[in-house]
Structures are given as C-alpha cells and as structure tokens.
PDB file of N, CA and C in Angstrom:
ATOM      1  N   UNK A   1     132.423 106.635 104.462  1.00  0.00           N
ATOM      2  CA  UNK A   1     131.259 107.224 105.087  1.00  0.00           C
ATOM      3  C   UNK A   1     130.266 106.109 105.409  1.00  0.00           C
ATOM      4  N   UNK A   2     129.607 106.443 106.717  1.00  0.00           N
ATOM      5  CA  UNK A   2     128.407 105.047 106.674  1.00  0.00           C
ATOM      6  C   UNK A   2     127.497 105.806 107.657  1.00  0.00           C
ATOM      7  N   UNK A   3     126.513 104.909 107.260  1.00  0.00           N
ATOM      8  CA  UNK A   3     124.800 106.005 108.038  1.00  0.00           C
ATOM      9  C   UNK A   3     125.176 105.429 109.499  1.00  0.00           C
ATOM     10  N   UNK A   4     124.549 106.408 110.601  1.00  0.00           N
ATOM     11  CA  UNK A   4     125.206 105.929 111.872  1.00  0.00           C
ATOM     12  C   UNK A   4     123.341 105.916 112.780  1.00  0.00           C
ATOM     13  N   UNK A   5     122.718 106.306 111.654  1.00  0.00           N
ATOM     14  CA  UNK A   5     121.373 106.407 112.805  1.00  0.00           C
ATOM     15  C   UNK A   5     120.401 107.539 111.595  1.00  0.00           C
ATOM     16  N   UNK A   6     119.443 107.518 111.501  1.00  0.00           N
ATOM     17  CA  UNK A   6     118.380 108.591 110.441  1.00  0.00           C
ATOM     18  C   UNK A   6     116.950 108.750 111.464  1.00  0.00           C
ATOM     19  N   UNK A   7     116.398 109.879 110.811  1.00  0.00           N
ATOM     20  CA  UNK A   7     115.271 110.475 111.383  1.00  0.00           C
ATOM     21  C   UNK A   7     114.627 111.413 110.246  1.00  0.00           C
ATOM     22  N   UNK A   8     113.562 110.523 109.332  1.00  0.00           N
ATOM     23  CA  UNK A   8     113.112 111.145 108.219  1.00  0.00           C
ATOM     24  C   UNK A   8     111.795 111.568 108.867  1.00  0.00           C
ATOM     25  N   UNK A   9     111.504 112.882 108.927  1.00  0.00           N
ATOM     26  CA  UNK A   9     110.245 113.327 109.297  1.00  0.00           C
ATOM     27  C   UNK A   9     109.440 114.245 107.766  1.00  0.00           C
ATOM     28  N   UNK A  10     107.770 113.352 108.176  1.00  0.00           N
ATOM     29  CA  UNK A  10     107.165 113.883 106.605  1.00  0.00           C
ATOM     30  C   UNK A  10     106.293 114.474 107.492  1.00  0.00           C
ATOM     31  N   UNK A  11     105.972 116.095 107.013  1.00  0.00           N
ATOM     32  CA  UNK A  11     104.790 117.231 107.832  1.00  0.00           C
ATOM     33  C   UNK A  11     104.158 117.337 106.749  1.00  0.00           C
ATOM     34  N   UNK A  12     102.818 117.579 107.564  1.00  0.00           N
ATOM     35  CA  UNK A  12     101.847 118.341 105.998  1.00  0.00           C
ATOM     36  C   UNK A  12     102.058 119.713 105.792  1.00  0.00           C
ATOM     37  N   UNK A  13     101.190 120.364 105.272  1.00  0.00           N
ATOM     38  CA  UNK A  13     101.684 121.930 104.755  1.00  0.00           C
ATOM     39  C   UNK A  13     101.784 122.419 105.917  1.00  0.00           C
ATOM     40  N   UNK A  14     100.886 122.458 107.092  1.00  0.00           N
ATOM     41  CA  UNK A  14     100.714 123.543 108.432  1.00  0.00           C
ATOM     42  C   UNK A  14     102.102 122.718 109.740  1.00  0.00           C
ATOM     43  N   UNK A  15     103.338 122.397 108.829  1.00  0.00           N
ATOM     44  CA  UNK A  15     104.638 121.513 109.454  1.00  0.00           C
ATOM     45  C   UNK A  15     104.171 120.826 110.524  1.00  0.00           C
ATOM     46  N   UNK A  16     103.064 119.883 110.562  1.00  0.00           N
ATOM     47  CA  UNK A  16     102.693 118.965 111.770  1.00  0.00           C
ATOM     48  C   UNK A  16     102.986 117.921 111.030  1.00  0.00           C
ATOM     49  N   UNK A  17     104.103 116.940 112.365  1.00  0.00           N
ATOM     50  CA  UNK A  17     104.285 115.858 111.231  1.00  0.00           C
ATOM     51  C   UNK A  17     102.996 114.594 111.466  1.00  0.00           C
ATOM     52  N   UNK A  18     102.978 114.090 110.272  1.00  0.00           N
ATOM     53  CA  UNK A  18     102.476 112.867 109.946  1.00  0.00           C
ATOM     54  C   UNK A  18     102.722 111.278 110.302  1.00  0.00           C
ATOM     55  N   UNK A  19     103.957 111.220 110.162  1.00  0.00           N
ATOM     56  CA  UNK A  19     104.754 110.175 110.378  1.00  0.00           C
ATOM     57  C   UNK A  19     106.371 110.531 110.203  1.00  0.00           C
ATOM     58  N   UNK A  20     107.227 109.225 110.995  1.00  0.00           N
ATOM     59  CA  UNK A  20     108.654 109.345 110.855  1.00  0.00           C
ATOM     60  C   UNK A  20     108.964 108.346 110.683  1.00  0.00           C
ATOM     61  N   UNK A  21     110.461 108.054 110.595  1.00  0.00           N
ATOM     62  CA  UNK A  21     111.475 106.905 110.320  1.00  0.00           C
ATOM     63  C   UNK A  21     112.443 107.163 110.930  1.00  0.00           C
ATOM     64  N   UNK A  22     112.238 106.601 112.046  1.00  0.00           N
ATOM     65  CA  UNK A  22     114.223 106.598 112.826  1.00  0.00           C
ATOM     66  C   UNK A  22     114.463 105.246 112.713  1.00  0.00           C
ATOM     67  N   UNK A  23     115.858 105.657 113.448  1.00  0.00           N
ATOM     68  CA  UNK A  23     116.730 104.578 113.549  1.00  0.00           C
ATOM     69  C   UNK A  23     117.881 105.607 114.586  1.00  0.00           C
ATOM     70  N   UNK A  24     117.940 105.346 115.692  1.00  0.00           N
ATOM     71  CA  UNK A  24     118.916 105.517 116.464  1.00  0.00           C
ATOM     72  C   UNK A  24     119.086 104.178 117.774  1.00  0.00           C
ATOM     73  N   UNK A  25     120.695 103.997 117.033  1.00  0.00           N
ATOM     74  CA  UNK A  25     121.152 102.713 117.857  1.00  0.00           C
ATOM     75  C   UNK A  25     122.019 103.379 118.564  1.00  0.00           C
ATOM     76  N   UNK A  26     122.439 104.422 118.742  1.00  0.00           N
ATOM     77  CA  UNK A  26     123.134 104.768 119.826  1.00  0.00           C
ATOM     78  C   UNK A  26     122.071 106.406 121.070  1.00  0.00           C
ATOM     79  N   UNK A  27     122.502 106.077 121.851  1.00  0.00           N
ATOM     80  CA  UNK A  27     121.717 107.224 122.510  1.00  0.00           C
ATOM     81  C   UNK A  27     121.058 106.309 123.963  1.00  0.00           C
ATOM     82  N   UNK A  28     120.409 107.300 124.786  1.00  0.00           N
ATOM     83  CA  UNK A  28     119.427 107.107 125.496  1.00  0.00           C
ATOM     84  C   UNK A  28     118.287 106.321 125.383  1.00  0.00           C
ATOM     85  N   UNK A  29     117.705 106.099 123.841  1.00  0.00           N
ATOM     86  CA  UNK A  29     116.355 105.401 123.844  1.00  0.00           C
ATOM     87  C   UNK A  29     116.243 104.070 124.168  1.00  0.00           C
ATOM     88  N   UNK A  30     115.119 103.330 124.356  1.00  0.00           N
ATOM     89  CA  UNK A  30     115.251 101.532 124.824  1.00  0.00           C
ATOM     90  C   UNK A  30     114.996 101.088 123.603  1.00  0.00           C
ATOM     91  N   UNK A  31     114.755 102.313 122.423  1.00  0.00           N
ATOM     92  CA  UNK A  31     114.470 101.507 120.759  1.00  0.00           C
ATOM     93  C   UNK A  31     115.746 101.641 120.270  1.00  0.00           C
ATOM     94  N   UNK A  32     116.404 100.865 119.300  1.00  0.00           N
ATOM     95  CA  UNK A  32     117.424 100.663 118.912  1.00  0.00           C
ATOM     96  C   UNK A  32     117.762 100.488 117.070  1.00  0.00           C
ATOM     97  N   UNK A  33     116.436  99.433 117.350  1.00  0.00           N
ATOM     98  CA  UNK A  33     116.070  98.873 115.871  1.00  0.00           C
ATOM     99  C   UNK A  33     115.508 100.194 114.980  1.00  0.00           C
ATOM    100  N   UNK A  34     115.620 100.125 113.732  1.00  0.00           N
ATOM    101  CA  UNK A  34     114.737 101.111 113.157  1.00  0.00           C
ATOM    102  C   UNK A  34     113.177 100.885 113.467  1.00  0.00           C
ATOM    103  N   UNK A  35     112.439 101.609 112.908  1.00  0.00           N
ATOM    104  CA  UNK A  35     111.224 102.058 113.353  1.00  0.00           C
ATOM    105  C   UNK A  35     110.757 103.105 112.353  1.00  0.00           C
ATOM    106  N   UNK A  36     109.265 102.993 112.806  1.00  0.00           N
ATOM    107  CA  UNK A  36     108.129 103.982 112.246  1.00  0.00           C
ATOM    108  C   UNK A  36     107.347 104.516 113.179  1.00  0.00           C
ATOM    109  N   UNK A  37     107.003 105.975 113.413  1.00  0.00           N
ATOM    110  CA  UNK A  37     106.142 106.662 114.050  1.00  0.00           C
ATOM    111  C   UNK A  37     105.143 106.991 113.157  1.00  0.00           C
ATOM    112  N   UNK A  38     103.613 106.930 114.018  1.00  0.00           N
ATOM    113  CA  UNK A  38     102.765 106.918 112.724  1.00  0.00           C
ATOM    114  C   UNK A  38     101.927 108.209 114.037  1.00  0.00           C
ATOM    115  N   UNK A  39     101.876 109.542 113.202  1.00  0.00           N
ATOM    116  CA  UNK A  39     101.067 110.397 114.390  1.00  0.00           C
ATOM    117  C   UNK A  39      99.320 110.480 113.986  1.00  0.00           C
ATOM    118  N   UNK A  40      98.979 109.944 114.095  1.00  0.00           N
ATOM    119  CA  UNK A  40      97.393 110.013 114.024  1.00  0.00           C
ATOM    120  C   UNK A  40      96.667 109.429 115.112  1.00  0.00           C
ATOM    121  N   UNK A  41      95.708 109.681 115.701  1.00  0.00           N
ATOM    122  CA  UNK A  41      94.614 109.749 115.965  1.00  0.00           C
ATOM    123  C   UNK A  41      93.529 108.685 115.672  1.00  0.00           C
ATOM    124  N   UNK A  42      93.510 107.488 117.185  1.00  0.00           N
ATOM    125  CA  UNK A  42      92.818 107.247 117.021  1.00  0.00           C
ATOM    126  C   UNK A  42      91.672 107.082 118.506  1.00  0.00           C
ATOM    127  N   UNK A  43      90.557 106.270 118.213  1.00  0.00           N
ATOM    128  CA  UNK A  43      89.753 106.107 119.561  1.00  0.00           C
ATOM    129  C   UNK A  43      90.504 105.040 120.220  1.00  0.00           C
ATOM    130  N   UNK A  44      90.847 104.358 119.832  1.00  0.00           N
ATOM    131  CA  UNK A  44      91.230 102.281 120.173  1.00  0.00           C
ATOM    132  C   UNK A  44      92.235 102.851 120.868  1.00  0.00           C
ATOM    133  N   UNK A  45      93.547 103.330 119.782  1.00  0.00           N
ATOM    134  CA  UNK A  45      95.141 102.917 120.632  1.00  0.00           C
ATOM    135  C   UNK A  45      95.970 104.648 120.249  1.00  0.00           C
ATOM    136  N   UNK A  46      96.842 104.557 121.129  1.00  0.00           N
ATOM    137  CA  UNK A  46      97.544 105.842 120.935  1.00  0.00           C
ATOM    138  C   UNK A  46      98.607 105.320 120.307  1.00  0.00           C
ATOM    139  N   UNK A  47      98.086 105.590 118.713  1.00  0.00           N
ATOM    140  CA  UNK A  47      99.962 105.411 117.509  1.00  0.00           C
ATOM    141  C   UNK A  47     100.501 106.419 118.149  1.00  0.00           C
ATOM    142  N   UNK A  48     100.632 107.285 118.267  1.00  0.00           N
ATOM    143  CA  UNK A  48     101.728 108.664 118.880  1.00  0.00           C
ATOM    144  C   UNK A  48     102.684 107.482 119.354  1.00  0.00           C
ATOM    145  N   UNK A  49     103.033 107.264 120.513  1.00  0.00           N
ATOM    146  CA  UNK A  49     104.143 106.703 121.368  1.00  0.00           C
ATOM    147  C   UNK A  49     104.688 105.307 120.412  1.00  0.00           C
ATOM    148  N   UNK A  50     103.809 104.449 119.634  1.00  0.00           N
ATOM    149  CA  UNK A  50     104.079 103.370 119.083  1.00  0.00           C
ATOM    150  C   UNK A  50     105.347 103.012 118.342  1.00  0.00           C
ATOM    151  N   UNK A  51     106.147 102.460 118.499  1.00  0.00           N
ATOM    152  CA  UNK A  51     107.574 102.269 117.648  1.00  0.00           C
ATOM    153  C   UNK A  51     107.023 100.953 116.794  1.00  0.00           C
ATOM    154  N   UNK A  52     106.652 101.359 115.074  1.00  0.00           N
ATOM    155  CA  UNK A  52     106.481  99.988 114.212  1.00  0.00           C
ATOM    156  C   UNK A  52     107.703  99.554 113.634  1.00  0.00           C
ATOM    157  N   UNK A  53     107.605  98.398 113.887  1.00  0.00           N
ATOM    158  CA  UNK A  53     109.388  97.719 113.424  1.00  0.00           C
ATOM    159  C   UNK A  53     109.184  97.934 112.356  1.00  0.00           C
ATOM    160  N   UNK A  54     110.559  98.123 111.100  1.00  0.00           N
ATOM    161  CA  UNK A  54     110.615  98.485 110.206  1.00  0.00           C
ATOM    162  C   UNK A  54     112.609  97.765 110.335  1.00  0.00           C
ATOM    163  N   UNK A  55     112.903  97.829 108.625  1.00  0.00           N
ATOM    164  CA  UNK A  55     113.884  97.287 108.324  1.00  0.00           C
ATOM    165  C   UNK A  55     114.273  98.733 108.179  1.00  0.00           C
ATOM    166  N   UNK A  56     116.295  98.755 107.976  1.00  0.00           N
ATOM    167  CA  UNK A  56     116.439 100.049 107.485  1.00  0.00           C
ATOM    168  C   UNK A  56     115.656 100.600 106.463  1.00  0.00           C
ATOM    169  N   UNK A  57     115.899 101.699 106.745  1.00  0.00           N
ATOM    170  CA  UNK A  57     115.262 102.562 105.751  1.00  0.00           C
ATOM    171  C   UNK A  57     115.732 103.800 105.142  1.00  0.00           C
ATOM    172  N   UNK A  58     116.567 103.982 103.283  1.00  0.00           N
ATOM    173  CA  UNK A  58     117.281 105.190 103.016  1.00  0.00           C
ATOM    174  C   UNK A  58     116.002 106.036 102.679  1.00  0.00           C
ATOM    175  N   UNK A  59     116.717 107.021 102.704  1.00  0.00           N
ATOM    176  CA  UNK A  59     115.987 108.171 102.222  1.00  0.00           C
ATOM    177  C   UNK A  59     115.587 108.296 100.568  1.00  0.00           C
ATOM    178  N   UNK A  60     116.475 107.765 100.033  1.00  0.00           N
ATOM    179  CA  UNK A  60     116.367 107.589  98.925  1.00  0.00           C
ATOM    180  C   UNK A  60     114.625 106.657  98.810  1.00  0.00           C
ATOM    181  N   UNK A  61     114.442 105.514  99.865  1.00  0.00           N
ATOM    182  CA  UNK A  61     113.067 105.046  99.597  1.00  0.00           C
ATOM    183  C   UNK A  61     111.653 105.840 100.609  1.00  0.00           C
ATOM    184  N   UNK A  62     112.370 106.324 101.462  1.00  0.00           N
ATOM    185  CA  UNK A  62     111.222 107.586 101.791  1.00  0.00           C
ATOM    186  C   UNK A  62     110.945 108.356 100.583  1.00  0.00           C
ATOM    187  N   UNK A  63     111.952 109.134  99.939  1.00  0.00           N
ATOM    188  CA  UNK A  63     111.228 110.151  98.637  1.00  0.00           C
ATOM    189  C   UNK A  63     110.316 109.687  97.922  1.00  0.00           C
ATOM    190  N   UNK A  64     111.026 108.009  97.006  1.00  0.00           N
ATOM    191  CA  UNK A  64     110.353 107.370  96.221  1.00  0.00           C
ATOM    192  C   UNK A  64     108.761 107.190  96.610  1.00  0.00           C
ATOM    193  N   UNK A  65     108.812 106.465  97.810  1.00  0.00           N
ATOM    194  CA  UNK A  65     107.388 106.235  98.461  1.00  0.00           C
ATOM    195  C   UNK A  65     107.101 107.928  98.374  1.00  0.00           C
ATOM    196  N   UNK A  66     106.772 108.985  98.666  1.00  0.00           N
ATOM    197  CA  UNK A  66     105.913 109.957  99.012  1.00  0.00           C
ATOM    198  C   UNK A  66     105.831 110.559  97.511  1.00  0.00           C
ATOM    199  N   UNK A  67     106.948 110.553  96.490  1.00  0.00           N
ATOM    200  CA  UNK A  67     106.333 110.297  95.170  1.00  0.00           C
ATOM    201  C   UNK A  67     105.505 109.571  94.623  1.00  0.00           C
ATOM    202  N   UNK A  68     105.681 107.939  94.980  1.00  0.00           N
ATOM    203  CA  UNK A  68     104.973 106.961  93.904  1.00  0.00           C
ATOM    204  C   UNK A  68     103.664 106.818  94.654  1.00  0.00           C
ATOM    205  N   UNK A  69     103.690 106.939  96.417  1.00  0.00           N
ATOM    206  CA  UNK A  69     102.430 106.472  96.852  1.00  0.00           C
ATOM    207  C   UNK A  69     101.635 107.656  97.407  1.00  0.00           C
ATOM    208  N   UNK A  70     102.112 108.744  97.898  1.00  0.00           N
ATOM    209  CA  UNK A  70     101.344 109.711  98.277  1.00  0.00           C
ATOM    210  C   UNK A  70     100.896 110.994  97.778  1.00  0.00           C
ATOM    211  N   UNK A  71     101.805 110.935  96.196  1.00  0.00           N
ATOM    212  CA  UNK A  71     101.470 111.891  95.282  1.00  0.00           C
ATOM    213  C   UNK A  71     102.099 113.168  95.966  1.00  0.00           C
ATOM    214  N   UNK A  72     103.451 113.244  96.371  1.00  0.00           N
ATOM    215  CA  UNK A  72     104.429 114.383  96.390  1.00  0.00           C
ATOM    216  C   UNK A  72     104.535 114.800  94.978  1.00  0.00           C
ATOM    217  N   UNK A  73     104.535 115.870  94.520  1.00  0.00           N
ATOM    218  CA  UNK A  73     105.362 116.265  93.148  1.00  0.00           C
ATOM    219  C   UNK A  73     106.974 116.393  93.148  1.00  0.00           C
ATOM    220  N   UNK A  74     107.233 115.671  92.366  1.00  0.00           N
ATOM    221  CA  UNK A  74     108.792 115.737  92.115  1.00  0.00           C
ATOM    222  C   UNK A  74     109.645 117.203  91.688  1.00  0.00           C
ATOM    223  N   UNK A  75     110.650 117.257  91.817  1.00  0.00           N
ATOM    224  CA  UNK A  75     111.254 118.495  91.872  1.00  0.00           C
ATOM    225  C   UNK A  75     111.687 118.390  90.314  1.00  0.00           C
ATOM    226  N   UNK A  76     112.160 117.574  89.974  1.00  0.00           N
ATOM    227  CA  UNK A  76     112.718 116.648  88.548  1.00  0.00           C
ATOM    228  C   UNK A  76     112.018 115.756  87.705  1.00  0.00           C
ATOM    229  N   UNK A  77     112.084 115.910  86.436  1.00  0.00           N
ATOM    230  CA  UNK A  77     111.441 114.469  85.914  1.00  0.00           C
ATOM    231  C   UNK A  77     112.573 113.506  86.130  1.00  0.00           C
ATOM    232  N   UNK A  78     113.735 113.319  86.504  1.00  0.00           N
ATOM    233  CA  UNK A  78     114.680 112.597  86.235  1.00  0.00           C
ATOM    234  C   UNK A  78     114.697 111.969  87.646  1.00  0.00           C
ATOM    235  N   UNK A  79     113.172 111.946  88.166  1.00  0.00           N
ATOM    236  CA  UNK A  79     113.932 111.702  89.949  1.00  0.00           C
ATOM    237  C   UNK A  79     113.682 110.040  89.973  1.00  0.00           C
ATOM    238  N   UNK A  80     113.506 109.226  89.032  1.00  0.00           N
ATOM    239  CA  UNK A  80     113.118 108.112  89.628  1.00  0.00           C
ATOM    240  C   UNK A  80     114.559 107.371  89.315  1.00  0.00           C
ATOM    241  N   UNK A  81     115.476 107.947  88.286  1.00  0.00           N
ATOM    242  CA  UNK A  81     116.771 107.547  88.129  1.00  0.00           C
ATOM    243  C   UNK A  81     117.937 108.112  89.162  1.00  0.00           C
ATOM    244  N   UNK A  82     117.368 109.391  89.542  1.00  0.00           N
ATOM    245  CA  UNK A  82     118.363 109.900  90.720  1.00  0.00           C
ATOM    246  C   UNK A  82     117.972 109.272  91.640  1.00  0.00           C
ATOM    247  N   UNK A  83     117.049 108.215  92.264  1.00  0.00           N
ATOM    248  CA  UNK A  83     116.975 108.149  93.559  1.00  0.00           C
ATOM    249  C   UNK A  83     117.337 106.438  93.536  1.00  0.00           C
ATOM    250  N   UNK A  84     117.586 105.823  92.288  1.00  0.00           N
ATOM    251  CA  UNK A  84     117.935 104.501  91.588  1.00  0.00           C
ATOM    252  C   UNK A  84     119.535 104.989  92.114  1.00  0.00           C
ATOM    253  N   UNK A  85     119.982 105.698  91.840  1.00  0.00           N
ATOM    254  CA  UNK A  85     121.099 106.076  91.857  1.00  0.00           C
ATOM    255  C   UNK A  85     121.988 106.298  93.106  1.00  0.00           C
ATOM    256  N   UNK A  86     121.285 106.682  93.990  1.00  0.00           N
ATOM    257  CA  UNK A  86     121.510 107.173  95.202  1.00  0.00           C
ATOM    258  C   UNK A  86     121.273 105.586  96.167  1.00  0.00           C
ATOM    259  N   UNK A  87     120.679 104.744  95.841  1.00  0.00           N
ATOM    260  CA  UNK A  87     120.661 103.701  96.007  1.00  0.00           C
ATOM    261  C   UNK A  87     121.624 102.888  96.240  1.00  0.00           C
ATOM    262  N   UNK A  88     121.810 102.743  94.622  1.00  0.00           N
ATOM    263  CA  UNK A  88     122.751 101.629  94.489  1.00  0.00           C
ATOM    264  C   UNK A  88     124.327 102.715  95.345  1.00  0.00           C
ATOM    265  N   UNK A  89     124.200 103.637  95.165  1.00  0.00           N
ATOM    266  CA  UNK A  89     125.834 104.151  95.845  1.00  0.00           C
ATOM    267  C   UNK A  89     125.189 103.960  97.642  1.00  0.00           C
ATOM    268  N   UNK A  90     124.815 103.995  98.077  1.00  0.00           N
ATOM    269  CA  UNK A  90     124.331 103.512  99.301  1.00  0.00           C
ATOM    270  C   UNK A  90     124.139 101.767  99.624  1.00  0.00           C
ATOM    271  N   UNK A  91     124.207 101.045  98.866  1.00  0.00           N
ATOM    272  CA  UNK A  91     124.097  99.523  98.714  1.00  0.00           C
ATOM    273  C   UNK A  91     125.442  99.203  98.738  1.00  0.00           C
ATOM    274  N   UNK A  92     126.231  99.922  97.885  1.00  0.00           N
ATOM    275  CA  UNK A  92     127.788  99.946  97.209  1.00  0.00           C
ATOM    276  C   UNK A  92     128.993 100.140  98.661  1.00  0.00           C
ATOM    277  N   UNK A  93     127.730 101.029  99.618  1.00  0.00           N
ATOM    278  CA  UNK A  93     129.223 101.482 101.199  1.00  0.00           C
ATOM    279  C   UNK A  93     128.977 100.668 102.138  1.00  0.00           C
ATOM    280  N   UNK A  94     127.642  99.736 102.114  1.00  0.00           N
ATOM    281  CA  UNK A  94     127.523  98.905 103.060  1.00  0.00           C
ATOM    282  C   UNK A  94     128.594  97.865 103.536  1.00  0.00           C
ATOM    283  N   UNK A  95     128.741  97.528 104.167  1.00  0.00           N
ATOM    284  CA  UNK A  95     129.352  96.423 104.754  1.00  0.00           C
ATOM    285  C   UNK A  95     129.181  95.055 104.444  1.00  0.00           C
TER     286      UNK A  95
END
C-alpha cells in the first residue's frame, strides 16, 4: 500500500473549513508539491487561493498537531502512542 496524494480538511463546529493539507501530484492542478491552505481573512492578501509549501504531511501529524496545539480533545487517552504508532508503520512502507 502507499499514499498516492491526501487532502486533510480541519472545519470549525458550523463545518467551514479553516485550513487544509493536500498533496495531489497527479490530476489537473499546476500544484503538485504538498501544500497548505490557510482560509482566513485578511485586508493585505487573499490566503484563500495561496498554496504554502509544506513537506509531506501524515495524518497521523495533522491529529497530533490539533491535539497538542489547538486543543482538540482526544477520543483516547492512549492517542499519543496510537498516533506514534501509526507513524512509524507509515515510515516502515515508504520507499
């Protein structure tokens, strides 16, 4: 099995999202590389359209981050070893 492209989208409660994480190297788009969409609002520049370079990115470190930095509540106390976990077996199929 191997990741072929991701699209982690984080919404607040009223499902408007906030920000994303793709990565699609195959398709139509002229972005290729992974990336960050950041949807906010500002006067200066329109983040909406902005693609921020970003290295891959598992999901396993999206959860972590919206646990450790944005104060998600965890579903588990055991989640900082399940997502250690999910890791390293994702490190383990790489190439």
């Amino acid at each position: 099995m191997a990741t072929v492209g991701y699209a982690y989208q984080v919404l607040d409660r009223a499902q408007q999202e906030i920000f994303s994480f793709h990565w699609h190297p195959v398709g139509h788009s002229f972005m290729a590389t992974p990336h960050l969409h950041l949807h906010v609002q500002t006067p200066a520049v329109d983040l909406h359209k902005a693609h921020f370079p970003t290295g891959f990115v598992s999901l396993a470190a999206v959860l972590r981050f919206l646990i450790r930095d944005l104060g998600v509540e965890p579903l588990h106390n055991d989640w900082a070893a399940v997502l250690d976990e999910a890791e390293r077996e994702l490190v383990s199929s790489l190439p």
